[in-house]
Protein backbone atom coordinates (compact mmCIF):
# COMPACT_ATOMS: atom_id res chain seq x y z
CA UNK A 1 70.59 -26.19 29.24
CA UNK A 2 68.12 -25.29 31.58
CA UNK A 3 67.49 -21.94 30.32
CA UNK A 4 66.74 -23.39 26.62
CA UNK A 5 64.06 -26.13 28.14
CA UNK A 6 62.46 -23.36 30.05
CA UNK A 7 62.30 -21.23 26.61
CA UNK A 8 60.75 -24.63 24.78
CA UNK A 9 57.98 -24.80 27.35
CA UNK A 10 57.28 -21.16 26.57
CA UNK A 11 57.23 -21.79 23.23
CA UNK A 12 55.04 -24.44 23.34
CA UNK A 13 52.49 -23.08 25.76
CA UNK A 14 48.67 -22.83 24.47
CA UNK A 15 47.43 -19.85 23.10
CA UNK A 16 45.24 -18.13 25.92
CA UNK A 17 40.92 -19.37 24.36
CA UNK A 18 39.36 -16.54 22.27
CA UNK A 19 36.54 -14.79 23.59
CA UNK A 20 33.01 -15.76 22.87
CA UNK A 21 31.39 -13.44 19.95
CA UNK A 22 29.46 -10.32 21.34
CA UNK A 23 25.58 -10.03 21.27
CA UNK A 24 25.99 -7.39 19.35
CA UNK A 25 27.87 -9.26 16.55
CA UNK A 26 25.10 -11.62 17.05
CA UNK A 27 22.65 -9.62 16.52
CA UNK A 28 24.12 -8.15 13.49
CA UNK A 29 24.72 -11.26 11.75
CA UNK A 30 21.15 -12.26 12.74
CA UNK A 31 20.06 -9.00 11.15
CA UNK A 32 22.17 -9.46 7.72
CA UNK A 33 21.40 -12.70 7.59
CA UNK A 34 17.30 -11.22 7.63
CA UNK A 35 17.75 -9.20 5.20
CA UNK A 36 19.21 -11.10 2.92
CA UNK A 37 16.58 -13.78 2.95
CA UNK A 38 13.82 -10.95 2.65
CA UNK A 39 15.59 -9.90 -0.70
CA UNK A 40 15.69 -13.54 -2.01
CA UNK A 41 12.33 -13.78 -1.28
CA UNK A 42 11.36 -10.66 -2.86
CA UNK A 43 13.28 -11.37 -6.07
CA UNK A 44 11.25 -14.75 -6.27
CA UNK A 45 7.76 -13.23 -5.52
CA UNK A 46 8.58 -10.69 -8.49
CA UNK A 47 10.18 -13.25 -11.13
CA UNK A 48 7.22 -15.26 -10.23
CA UNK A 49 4.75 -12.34 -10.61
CA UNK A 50 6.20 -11.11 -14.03
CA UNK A 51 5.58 -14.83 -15.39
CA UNK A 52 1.62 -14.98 -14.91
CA UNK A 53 -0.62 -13.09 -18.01
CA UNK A 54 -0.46 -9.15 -17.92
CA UNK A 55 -3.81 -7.74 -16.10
CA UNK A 56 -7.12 -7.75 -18.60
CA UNK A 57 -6.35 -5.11 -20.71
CA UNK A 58 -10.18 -3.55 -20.57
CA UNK A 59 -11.96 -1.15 -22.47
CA UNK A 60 -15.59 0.58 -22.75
CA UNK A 61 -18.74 -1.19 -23.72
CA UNK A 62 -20.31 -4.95 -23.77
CA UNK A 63 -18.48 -8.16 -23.82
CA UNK A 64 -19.73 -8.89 -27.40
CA UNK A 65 -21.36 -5.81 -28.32
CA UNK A 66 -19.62 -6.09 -31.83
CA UNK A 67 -20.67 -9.11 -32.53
CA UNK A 68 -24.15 -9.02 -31.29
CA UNK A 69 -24.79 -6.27 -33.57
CA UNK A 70 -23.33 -8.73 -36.20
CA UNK A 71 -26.03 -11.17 -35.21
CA UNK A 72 -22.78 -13.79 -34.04
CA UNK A 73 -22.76 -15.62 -30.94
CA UNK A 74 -21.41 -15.06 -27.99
CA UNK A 75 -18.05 -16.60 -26.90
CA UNK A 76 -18.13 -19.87 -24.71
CA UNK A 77 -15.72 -18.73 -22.36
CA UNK A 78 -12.79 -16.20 -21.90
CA UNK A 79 -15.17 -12.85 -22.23
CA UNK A 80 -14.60 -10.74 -19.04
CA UNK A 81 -17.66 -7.46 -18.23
CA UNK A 82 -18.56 -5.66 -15.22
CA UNK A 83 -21.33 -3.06 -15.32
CA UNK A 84 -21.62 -0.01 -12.60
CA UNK A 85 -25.05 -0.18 -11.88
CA UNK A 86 -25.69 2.27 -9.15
CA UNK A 87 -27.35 4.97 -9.96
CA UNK A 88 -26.45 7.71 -7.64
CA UNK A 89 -22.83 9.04 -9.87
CA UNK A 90 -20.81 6.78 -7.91
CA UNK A 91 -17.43 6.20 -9.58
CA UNK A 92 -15.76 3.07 -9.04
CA UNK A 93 -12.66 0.87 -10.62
CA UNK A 94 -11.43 -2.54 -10.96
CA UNK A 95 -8.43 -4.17 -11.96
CA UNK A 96 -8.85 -8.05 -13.45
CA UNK A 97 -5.77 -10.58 -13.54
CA UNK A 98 -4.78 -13.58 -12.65
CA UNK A 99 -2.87 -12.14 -9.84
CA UNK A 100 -4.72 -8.94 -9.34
CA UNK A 101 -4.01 -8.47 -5.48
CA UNK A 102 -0.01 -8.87 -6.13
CA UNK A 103 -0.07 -6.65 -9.11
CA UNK A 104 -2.28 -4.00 -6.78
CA UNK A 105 0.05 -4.01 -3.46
CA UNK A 106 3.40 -3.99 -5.27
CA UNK A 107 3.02 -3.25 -9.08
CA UNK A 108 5.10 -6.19 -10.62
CA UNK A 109 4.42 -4.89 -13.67
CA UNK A 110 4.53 -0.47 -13.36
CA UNK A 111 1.96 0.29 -15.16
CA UNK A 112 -0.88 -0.23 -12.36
CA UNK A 113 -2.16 3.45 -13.26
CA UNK A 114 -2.83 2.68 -17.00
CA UNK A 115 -4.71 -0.87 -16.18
CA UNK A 116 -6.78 1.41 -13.05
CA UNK A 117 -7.23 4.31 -15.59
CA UNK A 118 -9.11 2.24 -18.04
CA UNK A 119 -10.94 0.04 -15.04
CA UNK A 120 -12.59 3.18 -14.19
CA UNK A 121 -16.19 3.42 -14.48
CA UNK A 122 -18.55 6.22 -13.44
CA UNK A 123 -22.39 5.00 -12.91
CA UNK A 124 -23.90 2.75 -15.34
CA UNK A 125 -21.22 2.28 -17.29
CA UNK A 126 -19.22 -0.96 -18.63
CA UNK A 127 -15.93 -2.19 -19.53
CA UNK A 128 -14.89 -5.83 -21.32
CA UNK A 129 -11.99 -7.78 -22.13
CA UNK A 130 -10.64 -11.53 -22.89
CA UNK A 131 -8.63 -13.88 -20.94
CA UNK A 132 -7.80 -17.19 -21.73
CA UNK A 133 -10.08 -19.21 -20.21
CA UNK A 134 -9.19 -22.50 -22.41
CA UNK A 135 -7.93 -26.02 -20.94
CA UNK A 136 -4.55 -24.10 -20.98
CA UNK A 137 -5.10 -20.86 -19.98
CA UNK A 138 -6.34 -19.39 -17.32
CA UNK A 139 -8.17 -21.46 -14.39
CA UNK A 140 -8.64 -18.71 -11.48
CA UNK A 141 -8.95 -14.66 -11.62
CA UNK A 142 -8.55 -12.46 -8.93
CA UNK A 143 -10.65 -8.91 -9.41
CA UNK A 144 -10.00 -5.86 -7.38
CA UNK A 145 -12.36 -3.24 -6.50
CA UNK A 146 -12.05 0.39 -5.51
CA UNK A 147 -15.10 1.75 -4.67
CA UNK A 148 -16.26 4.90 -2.08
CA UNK A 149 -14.75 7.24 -4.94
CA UNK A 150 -13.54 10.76 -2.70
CA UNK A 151 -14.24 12.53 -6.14
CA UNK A 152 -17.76 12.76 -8.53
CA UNK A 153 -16.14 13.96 -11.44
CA UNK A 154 -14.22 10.89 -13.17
CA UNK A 155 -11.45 13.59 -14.25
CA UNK A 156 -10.73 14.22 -10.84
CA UNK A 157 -10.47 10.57 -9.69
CA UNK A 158 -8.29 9.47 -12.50
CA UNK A 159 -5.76 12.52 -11.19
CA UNK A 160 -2.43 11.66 -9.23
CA UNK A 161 -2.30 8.14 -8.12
CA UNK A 162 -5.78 6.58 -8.78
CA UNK A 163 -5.81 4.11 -6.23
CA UNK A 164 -5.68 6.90 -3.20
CA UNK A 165 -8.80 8.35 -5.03
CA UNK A 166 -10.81 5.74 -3.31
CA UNK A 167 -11.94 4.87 0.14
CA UNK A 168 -12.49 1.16 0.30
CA UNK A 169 -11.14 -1.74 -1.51
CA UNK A 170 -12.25 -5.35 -2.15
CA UNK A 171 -11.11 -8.28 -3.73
CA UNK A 172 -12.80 -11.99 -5.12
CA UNK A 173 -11.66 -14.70 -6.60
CA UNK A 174 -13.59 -16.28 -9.30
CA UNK A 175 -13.01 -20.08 -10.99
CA UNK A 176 -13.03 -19.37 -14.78
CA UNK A 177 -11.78 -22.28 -16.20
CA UNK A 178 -13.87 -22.57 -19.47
CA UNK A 179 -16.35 -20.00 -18.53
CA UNK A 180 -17.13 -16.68 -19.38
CA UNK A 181 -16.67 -13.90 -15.87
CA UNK A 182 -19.38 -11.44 -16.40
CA UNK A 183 -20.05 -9.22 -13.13
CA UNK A 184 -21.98 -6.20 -12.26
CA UNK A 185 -21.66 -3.70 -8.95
CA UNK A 186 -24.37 -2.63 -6.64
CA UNK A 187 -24.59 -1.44 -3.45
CA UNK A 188 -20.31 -1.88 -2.17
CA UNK A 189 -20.28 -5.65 -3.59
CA UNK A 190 -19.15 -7.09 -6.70
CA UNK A 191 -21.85 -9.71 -7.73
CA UNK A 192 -22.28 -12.64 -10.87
CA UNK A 193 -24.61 -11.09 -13.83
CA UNK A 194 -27.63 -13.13 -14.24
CA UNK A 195 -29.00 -11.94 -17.14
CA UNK A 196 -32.21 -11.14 -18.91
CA UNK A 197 -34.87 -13.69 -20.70
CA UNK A 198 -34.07 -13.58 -24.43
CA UNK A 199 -37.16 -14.52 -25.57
CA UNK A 200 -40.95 -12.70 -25.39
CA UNK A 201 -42.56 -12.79 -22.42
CA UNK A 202 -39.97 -13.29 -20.33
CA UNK A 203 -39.34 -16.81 -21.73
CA UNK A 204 -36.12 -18.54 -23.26
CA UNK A 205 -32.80 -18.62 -22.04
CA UNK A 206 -31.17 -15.59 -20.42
CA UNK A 207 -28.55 -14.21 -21.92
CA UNK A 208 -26.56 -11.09 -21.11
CA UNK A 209 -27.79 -7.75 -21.87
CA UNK A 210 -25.89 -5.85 -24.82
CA UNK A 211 -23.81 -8.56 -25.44
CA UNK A 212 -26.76 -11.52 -25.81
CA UNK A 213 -23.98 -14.20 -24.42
CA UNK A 214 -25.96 -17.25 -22.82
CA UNK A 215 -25.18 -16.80 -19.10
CA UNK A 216 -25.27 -20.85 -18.24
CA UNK A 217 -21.46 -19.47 -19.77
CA UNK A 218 -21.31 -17.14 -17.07
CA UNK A 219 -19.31 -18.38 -14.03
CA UNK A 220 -21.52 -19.29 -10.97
CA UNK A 221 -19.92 -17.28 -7.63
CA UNK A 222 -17.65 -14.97 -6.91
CA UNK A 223 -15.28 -15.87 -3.36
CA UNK A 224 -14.39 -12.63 -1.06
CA UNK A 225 -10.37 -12.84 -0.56
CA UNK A 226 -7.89 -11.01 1.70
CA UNK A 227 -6.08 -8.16 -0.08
């Protein structure tokens, strides 16, 4: 009898305690669990991303230039220009969109070459487009600029990946909620068009030049942001 109680206590006796996880398992778990948030973050940062308004899809001349030479007004709001005014050959490009830096560092969409091949503008030169600048549309743009071209021939620049092609890179913000966002570049900077008199001698209201839109349409400043 005593053997069996002695085999019962055995039996009974508490399993020795498991040993505490490893830093190393730590660590790895740590690490997993890093990644994983880094990919649910990225997934939300793109499905966000590919719901905002393609980049302006821009092309050569005036905003207006048509319908100026049709003797119509300008638009009210939603025209988008910038004109290269330096005068030395320098080559420069700019991508417009509501989310222009995002679309710039990680191409949402993958087409960032087309939009920077047709934002490229040698000197005194200009491109247009529309955006929706109504009560539903389109409250705030972002505009990028490349500038400090490496190449004077506009061939050579829009070569290989465009982007590269340029030293230095900006970026502004601009409030566009029913205005018109028409811009010129001089001198490194991106600044707000101000127009010429439309009347003789100076006198009337100023209004843009080959486009004649009234610039109290055009937005007012332009705000530097990080890129």
């Amino acid at each position: 009898m005593g053997g069996k109680r002695l085999l019962s206590t055995a039996t009974r006796a508490e399993s020795p305690p498991e040993p505490p996880p490893s830093k190393s398992s730590c660590s790895l778990c740590c690490c997993f669990g890093s990644i994983a948030d880094t990919v649910i973050h990225e997934t939300q940062m793109t499905a966000a991303a590919l719901r905002a308004p393609p980049p302006i899809e821009l092309r050569p001349g005036h905003a207006n230039e048509e319908g100026e030479a049709r003797g119509m007004a300008g638009p009210r709001f939603g025209a988008f220009e910038c004109v290269n005014k330096n005068k030395e050959g320098e080559i420069i490009c700019i991508l417009a969109a509501t989310n222009a830096v995002e679309v710039v560092n990680r191409d949402v969409y993958g087409n960032l070459a087309e939009h920077l091949r047709s934002g490229c503008m040698p000197a005194e030169t200009v491109v247009s487009g529309e955006f929706d600048a109504s009560s539903q549309g389109t409250p705030v743009l972002e505009v990028v600029l490349f500038y400090g071209a490496k190449y004077n021939q506009i061939e050579r620049v829009l070569r290989g990946e465009i982007s590269r092609n340029f030293e230095f890179t900006k970026a502004y913000r601009v409030h566009c909620h029913g205005k018109n966002v028409l811009l010129k570049y001089k001198q490194g900077e991106l600044h707000v068009q101000r127009g010429a008199a439309a009347g003789a001698l100076g006198l009337g209201k100023k209004v843009s030049q080959g486009g004649s839109i009234d610039m109290r349409t055009n937005v007012d400043s332009l705000e530097p942001i990080t890129l």
